[in-house]
PDB file of N, CA and C in Angstrom:
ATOM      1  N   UNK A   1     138.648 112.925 108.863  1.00  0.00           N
ATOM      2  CA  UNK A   1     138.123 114.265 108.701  1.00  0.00           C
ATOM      3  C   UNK A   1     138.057 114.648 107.212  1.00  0.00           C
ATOM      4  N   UNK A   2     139.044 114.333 106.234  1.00  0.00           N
ATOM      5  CA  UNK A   2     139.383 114.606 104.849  1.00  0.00           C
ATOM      6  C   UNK A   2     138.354 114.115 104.478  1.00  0.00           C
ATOM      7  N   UNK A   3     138.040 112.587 104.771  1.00  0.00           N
ATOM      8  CA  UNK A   3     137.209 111.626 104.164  1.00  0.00           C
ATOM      9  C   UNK A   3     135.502 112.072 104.171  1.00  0.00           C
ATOM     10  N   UNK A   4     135.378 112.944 105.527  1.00  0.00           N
ATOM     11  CA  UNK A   4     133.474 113.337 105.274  1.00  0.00           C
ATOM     12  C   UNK A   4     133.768 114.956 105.103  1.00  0.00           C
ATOM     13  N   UNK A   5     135.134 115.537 104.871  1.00  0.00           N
ATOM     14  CA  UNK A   5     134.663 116.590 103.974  1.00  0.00           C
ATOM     15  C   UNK A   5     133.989 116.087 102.444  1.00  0.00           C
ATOM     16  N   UNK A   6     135.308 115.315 102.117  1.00  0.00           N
ATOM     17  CA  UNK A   6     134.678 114.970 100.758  1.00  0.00           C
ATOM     18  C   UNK A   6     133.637 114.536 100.726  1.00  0.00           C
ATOM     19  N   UNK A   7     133.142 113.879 101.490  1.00  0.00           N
ATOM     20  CA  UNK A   7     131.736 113.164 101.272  1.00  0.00           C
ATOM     21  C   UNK A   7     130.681 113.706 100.657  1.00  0.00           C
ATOM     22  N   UNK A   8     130.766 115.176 101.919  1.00  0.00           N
ATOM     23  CA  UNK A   8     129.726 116.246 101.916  1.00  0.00           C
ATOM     24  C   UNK A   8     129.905 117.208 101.064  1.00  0.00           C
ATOM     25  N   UNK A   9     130.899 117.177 100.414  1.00  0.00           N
ATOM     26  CA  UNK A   9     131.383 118.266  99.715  1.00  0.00           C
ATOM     27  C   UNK A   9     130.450 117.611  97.916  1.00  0.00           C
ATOM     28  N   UNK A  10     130.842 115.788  97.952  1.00  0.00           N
ATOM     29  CA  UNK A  10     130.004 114.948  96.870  1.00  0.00           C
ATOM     30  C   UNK A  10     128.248 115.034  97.218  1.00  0.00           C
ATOM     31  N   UNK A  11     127.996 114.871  98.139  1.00  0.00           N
ATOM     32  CA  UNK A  11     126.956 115.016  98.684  1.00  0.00           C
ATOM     33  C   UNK A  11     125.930 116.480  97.855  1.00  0.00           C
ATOM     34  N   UNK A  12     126.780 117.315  98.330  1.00  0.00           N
ATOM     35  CA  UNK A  12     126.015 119.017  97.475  1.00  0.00           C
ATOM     36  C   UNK A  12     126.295 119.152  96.359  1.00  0.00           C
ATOM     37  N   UNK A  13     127.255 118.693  95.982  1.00  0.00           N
ATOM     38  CA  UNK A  13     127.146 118.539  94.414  1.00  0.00           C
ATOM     39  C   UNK A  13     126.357 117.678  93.654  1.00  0.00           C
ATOM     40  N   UNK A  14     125.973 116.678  94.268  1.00  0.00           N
ATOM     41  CA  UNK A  14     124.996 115.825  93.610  1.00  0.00           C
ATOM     42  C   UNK A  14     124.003 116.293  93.876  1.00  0.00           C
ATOM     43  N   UNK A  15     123.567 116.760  95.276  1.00  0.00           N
ATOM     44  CA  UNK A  15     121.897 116.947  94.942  1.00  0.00           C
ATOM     45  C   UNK A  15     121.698 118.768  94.137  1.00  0.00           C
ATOM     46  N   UNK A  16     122.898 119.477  94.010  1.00  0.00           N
ATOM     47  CA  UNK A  16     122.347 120.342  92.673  1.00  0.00           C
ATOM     48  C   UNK A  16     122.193 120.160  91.906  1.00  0.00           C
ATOM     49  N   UNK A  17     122.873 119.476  91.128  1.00  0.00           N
ATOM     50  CA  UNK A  17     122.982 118.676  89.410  1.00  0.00           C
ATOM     51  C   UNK A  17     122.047 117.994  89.602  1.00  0.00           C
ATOM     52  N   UNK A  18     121.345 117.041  90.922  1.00  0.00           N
ATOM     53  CA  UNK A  18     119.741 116.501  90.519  1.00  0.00           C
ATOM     54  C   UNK A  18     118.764 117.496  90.338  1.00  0.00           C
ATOM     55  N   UNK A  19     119.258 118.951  90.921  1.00  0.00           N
ATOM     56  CA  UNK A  19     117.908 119.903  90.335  1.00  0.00           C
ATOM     57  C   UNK A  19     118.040 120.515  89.577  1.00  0.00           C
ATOM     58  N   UNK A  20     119.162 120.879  88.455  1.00  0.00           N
ATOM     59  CA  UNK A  20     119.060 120.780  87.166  1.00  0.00           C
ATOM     60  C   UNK A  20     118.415 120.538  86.147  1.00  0.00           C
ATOM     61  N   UNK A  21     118.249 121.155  84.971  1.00  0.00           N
ATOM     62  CA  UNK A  21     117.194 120.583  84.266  1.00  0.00           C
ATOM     63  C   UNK A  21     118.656 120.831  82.625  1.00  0.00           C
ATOM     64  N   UNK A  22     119.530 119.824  83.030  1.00  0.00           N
ATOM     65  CA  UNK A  22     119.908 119.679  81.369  1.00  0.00           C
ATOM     66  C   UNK A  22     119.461 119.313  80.269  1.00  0.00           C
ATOM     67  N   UNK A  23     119.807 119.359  79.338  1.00  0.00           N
ATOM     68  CA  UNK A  23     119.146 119.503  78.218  1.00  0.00           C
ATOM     69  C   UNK A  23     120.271 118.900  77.064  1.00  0.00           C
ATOM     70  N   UNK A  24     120.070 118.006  76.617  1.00  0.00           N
ATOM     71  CA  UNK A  24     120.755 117.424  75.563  1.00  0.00           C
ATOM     72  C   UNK A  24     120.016 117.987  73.955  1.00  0.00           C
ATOM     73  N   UNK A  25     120.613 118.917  73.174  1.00  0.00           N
ATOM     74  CA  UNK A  25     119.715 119.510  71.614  1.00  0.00           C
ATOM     75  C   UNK A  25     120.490 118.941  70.623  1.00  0.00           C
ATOM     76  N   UNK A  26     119.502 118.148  69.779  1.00  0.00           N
ATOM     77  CA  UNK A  26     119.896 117.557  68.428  1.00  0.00           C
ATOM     78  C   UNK A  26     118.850 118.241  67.610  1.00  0.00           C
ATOM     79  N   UNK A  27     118.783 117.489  66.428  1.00  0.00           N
ATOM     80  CA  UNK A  27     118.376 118.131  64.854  1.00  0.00           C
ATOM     81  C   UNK A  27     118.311 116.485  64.600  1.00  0.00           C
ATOM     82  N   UNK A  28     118.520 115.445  65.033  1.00  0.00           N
ATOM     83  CA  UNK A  28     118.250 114.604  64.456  1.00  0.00           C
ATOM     84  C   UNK A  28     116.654 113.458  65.312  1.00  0.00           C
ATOM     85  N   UNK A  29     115.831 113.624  64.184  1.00  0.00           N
ATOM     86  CA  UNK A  29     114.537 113.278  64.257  1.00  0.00           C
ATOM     87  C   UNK A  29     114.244 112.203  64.663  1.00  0.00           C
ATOM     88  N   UNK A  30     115.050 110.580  64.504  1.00  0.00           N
ATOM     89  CA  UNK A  30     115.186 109.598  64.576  1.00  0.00           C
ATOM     90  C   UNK A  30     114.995 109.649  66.133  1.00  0.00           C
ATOM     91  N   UNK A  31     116.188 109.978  67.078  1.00  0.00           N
ATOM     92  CA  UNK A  31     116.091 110.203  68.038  1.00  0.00           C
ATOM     93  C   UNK A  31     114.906 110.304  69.016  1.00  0.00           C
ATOM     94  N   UNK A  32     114.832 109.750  70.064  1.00  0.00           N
ATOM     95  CA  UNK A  32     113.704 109.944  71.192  1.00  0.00           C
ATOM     96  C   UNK A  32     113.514 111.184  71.601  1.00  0.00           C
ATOM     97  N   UNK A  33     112.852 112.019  72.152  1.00  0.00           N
ATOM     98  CA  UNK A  33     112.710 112.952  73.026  1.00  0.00           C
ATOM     99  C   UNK A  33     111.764 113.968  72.638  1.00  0.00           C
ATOM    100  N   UNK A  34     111.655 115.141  73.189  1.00  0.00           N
ATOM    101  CA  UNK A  34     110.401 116.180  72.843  1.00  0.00           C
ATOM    102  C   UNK A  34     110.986 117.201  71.304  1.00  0.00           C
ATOM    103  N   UNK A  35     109.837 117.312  70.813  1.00  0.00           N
ATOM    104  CA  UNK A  35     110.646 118.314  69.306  1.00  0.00           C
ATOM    105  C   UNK A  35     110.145 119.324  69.868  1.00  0.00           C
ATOM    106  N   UNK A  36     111.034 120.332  69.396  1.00  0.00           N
ATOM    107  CA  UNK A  36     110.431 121.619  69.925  1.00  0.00           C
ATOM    108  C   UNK A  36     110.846 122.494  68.674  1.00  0.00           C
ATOM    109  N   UNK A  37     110.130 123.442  68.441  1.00  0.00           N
ATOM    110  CA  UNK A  37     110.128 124.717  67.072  1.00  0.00           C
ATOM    111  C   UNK A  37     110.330 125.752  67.899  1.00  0.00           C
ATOM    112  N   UNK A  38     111.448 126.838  67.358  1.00  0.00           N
ATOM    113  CA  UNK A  38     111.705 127.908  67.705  1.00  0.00           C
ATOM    114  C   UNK A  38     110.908 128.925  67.418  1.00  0.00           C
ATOM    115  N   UNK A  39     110.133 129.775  67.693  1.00  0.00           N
ATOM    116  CA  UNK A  39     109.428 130.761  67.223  1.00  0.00           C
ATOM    117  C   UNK A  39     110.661 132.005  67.636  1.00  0.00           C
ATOM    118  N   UNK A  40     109.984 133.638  66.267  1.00  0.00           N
ATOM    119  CA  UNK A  40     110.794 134.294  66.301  1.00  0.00           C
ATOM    120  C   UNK A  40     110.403 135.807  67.278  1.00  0.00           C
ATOM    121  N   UNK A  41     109.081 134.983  68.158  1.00  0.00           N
ATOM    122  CA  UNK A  41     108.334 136.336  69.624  1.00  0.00           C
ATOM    123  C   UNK A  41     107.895 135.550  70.253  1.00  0.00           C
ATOM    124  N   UNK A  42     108.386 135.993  71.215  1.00  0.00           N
ATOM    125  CA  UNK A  42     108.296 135.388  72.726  1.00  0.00           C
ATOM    126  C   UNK A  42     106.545 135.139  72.979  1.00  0.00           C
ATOM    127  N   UNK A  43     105.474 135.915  72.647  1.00  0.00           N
ATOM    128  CA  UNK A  43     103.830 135.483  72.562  1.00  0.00           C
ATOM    129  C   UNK A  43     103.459 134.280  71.773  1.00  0.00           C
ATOM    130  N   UNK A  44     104.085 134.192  71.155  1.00  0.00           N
ATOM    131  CA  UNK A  44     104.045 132.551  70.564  1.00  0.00           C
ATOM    132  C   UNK A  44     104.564 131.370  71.033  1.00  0.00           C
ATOM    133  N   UNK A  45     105.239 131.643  71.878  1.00  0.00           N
ATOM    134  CA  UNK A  45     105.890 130.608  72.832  1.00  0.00           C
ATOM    135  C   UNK A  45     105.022 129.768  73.742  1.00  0.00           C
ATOM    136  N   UNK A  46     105.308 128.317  73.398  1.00  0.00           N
ATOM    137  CA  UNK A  46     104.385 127.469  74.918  1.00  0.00           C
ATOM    138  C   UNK A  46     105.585 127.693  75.935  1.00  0.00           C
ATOM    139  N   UNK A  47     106.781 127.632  75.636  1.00  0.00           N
ATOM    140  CA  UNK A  47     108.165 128.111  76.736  1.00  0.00           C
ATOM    141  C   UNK A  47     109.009 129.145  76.527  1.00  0.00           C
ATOM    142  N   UNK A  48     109.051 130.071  77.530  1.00  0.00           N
ATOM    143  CA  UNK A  48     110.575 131.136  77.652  1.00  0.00           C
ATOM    144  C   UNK A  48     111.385 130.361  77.537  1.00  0.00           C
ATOM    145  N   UNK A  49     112.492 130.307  76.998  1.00  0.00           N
ATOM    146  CA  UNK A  49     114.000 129.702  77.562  1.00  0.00           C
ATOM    147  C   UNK A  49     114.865 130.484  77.573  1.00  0.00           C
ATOM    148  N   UNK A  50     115.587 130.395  78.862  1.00  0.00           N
ATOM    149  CA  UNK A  50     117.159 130.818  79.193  1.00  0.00           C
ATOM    150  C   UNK A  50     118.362 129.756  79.654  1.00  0.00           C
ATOM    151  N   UNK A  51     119.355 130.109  78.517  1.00  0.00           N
ATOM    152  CA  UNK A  51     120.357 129.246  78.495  1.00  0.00           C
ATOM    153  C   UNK A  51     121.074 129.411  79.810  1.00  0.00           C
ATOM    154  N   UNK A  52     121.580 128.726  80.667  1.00  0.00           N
ATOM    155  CA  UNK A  52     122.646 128.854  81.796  1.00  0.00           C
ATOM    156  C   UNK A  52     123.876 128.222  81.447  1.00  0.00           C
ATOM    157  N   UNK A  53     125.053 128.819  82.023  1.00  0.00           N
ATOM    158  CA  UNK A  53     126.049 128.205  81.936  1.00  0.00           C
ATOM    159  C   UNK A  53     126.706 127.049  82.740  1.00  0.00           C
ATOM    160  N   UNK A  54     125.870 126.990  84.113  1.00  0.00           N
ATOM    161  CA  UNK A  54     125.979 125.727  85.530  1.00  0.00           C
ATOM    162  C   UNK A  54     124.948 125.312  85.617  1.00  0.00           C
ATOM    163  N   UNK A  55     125.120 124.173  86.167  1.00  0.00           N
ATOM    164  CA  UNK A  55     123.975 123.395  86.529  1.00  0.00           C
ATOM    165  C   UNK A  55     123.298 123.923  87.670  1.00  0.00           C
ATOM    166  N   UNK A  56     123.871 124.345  88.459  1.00  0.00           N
ATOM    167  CA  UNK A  56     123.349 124.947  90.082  1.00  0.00           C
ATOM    168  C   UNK A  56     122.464 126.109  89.327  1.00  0.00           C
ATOM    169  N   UNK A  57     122.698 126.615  87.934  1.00  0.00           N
ATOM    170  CA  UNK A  57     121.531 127.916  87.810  1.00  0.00           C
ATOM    171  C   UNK A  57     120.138 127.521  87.088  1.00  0.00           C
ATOM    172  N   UNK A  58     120.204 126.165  86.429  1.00  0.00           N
ATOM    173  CA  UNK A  58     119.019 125.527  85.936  1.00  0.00           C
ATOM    174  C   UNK A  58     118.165 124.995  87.773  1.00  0.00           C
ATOM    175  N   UNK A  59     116.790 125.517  86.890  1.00  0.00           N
ATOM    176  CA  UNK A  59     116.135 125.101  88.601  1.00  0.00           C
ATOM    177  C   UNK A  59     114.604 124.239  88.071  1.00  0.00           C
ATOM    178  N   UNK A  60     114.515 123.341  88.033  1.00  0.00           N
ATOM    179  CA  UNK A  60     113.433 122.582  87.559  1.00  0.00           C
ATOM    180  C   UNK A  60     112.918 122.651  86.377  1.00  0.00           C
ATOM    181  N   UNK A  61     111.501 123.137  86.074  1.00  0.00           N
ATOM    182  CA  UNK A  61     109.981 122.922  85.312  1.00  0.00           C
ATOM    183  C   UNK A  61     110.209 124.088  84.996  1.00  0.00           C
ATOM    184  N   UNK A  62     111.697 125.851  84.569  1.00  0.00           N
ATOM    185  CA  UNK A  62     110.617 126.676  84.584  1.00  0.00           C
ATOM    186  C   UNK A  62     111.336 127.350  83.630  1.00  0.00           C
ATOM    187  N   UNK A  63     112.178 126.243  82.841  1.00  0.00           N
ATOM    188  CA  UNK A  63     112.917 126.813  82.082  1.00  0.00           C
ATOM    189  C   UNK A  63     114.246 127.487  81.420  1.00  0.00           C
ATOM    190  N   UNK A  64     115.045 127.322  82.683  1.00  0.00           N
ATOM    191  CA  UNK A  64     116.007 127.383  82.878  1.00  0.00           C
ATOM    192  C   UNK A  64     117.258 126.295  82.207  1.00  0.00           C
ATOM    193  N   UNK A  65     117.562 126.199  81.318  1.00  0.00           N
ATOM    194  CA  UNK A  65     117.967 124.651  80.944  1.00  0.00           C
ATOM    195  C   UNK A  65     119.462 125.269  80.699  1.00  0.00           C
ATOM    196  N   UNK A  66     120.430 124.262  80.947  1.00  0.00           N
ATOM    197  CA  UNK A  66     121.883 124.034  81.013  1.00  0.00           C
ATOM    198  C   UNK A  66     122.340 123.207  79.877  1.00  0.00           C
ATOM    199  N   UNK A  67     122.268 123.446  78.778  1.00  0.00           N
ATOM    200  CA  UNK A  67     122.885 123.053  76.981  1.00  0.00           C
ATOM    201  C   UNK A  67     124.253 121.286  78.233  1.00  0.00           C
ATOM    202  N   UNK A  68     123.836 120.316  77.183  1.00  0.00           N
ATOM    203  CA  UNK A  68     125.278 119.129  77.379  1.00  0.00           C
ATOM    204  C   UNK A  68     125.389 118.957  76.337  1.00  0.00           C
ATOM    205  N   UNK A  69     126.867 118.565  76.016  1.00  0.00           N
ATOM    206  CA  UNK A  69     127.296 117.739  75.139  1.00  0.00           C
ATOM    207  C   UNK A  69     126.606 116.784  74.631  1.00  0.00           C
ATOM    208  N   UNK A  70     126.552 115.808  75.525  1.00  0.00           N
ATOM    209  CA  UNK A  70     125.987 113.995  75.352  1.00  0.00           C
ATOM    210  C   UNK A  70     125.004 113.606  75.795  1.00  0.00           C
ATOM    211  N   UNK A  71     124.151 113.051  75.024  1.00  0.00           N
ATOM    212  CA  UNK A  71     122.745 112.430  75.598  1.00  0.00           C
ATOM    213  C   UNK A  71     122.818 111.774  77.379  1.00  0.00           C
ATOM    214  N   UNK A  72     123.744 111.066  77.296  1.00  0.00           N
ATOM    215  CA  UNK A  72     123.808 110.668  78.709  1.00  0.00           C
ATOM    216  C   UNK A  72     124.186 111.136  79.991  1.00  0.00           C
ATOM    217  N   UNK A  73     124.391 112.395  79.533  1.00  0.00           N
ATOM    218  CA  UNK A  73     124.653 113.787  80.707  1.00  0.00           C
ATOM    219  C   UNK A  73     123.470 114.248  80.998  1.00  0.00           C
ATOM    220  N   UNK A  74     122.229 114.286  80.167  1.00  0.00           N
ATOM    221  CA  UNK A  74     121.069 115.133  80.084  1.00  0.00           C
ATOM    222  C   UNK A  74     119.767 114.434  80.847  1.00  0.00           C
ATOM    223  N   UNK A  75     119.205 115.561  81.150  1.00  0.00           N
ATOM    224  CA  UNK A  75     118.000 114.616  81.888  1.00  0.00           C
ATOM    225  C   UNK A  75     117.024 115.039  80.864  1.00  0.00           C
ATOM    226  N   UNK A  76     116.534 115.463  79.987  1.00  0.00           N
ATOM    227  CA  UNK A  76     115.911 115.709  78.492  1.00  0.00           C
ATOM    228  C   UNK A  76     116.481 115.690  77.334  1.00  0.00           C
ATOM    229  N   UNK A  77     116.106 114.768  76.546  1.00  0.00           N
ATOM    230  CA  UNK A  77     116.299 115.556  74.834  1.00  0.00           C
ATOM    231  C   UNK A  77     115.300 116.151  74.327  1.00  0.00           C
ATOM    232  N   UNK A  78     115.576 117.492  73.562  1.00  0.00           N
ATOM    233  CA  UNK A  78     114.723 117.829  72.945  1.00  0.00           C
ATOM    234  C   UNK A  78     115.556 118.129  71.446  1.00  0.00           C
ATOM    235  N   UNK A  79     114.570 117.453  70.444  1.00  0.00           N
ATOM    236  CA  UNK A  79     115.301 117.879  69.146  1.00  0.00           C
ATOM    237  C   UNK A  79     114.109 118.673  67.937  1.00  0.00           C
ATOM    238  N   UNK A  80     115.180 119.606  67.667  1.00  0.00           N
ATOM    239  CA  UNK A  80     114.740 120.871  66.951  1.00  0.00           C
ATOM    240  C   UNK A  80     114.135 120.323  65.442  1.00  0.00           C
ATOM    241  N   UNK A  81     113.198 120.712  65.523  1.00  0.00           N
ATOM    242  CA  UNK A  81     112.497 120.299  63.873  1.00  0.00           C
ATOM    243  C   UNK A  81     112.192 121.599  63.648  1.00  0.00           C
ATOM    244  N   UNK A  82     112.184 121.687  61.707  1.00  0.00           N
ATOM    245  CA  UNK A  82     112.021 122.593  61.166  1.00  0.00           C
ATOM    246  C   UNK A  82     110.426 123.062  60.164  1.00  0.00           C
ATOM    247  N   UNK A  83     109.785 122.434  60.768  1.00  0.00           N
ATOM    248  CA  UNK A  83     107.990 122.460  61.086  1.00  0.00           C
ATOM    249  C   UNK A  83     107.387 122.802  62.067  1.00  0.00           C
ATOM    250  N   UNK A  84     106.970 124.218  62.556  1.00  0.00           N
ATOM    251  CA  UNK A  84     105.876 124.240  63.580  1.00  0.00           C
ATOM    252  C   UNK A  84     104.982 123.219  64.068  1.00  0.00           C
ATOM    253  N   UNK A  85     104.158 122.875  62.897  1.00  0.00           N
ATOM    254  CA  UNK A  85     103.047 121.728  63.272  1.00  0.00           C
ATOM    255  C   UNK A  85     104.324 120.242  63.592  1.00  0.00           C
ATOM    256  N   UNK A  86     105.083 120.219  63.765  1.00  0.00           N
ATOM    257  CA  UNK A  86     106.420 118.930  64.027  1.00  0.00           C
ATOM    258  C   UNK A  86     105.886 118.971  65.359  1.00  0.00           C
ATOM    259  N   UNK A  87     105.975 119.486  65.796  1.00  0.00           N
ATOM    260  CA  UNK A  87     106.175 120.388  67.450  1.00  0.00           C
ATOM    261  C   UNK A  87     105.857 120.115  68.118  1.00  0.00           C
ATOM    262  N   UNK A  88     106.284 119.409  69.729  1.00  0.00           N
ATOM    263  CA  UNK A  88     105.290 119.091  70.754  1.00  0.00           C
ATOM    264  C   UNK A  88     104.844 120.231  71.529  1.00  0.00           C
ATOM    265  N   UNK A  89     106.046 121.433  71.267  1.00  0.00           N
ATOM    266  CA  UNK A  89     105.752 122.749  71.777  1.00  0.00           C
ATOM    267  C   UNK A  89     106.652 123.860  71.393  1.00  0.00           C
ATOM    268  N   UNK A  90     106.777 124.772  71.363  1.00  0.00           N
ATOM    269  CA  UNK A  90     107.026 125.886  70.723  1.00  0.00           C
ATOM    270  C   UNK A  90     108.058 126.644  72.101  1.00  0.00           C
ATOM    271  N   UNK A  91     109.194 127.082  71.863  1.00  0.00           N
ATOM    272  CA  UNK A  91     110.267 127.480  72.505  1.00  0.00           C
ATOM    273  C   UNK A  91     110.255 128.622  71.682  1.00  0.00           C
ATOM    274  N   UNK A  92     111.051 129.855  72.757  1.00  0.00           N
ATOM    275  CA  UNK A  92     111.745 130.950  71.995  1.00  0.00           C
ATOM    276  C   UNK A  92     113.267 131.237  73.611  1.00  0.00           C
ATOM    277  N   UNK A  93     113.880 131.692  72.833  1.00  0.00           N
ATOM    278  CA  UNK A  93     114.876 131.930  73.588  1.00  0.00           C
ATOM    279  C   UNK A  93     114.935 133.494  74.437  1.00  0.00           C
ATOM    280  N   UNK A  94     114.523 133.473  75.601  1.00  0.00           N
ATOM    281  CA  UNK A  94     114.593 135.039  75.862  1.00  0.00           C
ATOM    282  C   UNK A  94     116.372 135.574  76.660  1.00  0.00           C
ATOM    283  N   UNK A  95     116.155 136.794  76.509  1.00  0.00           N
ATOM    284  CA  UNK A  95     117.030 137.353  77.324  1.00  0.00           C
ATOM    285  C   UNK A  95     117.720 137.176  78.292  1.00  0.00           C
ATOM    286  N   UNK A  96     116.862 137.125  79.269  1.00  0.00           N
ATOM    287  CA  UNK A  96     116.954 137.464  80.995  1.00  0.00           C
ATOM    288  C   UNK A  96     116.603 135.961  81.866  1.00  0.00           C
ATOM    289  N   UNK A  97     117.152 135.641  82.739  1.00  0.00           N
ATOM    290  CA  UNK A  97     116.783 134.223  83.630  1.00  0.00           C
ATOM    291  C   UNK A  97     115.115 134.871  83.998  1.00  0.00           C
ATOM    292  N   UNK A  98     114.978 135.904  84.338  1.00  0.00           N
ATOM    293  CA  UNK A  98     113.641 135.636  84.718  1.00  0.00           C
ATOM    294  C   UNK A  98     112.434 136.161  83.819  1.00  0.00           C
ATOM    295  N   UNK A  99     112.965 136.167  82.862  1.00  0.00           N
ATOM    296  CA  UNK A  99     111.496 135.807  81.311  1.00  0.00           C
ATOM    297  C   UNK A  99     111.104 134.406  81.065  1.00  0.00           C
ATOM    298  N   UNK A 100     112.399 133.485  81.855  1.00  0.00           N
ATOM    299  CA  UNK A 100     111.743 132.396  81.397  1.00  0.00           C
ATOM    300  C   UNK A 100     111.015 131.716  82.264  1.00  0.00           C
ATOM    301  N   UNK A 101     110.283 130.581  81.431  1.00  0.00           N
ATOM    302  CA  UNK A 101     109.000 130.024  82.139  1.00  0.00           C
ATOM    303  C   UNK A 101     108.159 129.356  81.316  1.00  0.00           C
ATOM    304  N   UNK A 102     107.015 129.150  81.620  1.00  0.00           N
ATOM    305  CA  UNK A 102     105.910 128.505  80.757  1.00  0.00           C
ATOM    306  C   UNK A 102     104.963 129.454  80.620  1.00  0.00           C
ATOM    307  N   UNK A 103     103.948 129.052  79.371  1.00  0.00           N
ATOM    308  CA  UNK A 103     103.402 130.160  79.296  1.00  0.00           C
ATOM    309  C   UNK A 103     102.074 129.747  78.716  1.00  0.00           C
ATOM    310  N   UNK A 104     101.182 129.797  79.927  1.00  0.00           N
ATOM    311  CA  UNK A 104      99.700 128.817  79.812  1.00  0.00           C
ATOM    312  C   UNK A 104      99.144 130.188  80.852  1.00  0.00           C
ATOM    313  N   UNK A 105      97.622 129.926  80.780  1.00  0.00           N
ATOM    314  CA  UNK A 105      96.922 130.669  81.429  1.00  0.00           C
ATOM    315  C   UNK A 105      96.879 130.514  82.757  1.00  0.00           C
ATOM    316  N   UNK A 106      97.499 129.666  83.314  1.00  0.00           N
ATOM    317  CA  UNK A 106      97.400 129.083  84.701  1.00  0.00           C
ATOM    318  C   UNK A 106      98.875 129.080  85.538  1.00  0.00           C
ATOM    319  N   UNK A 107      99.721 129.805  84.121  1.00  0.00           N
ATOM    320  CA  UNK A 107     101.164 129.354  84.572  1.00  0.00           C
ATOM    321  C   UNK A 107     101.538 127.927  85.493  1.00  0.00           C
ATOM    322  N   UNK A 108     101.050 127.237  84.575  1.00  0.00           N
ATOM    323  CA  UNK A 108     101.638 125.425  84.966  1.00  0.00           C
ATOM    324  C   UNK A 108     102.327 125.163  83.923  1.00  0.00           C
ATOM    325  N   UNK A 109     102.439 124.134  83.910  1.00  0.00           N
ATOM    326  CA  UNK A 109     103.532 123.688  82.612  1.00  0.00           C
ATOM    327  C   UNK A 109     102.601 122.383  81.653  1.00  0.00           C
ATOM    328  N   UNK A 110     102.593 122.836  80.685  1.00  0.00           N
ATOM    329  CA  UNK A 110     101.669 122.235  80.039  1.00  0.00           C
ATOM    330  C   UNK A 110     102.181 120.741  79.367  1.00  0.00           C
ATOM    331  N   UNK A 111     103.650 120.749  79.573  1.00  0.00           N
ATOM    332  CA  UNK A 111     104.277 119.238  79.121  1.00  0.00           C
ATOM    333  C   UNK A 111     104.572 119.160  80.115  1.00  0.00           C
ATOM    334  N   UNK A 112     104.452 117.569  80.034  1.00  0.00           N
ATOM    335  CA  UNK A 112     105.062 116.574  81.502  1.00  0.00           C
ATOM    336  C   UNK A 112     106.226 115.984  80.836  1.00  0.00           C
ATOM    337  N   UNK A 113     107.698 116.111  81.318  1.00  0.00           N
ATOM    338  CA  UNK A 113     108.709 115.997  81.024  1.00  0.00           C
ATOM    339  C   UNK A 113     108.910 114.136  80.955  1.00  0.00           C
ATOM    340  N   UNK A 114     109.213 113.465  80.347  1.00  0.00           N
ATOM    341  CA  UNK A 114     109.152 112.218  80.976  1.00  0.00           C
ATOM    342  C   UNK A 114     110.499 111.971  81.621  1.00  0.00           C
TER     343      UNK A 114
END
């Protein structure tokens, strides 16, 4: 009985943290992953972002991202360059969980995460 609580108990914890969208942030360029430039208004943004503190509150494609420590915790890197034109896309940090998002005329997401 102990044995498929735990199971199930591993079970829901894994498939939240697979819908997570962590986020591993460096400054160093060398590195693989998407660069992104901070802008200082949210209309300039290709993304809203809101920081979460759990993984269960990051929820896919929409912006929601959960800050890790270590590259190998993260299911993205994105590292911060200090050039707009650097940029694969343009981030600003908003307020509220639900400012964030993408921000295209079609509301899709205009990067495909690899």
């Amino acid at each position: 009985m102990i044995k498929r609580i735990v199971f199930i108990l591993t079970l829901i914890i894994g498939i939240q943290q697979a819908k997570a969208q962590r986020i591993f942030a460096t400054d160093a360029t060398w590195r693989p992953g998407y660069r992104v430039f901070v802008v200082n208004q949210a209309y300039k943004a290709d993304l809203l972002v809101y920081k979460v503190d759990h993984n269960w509150e990051a929820k896919g494609d929409r912006g929601l991202w959960k800050m890790v420590e270590h590259s190998w915790q993260a299911d993205h890197t994105v590292i911060f360059v200090e050039d707009r034109w650097k940029a694969d896309f343009l981030i600003y940090f908003c307020d509220r969980p639900w400012q964030a998002g993408w921000r295209d005329a079609h509301g899709r997401s205009k990067v495909k995460w690899k």
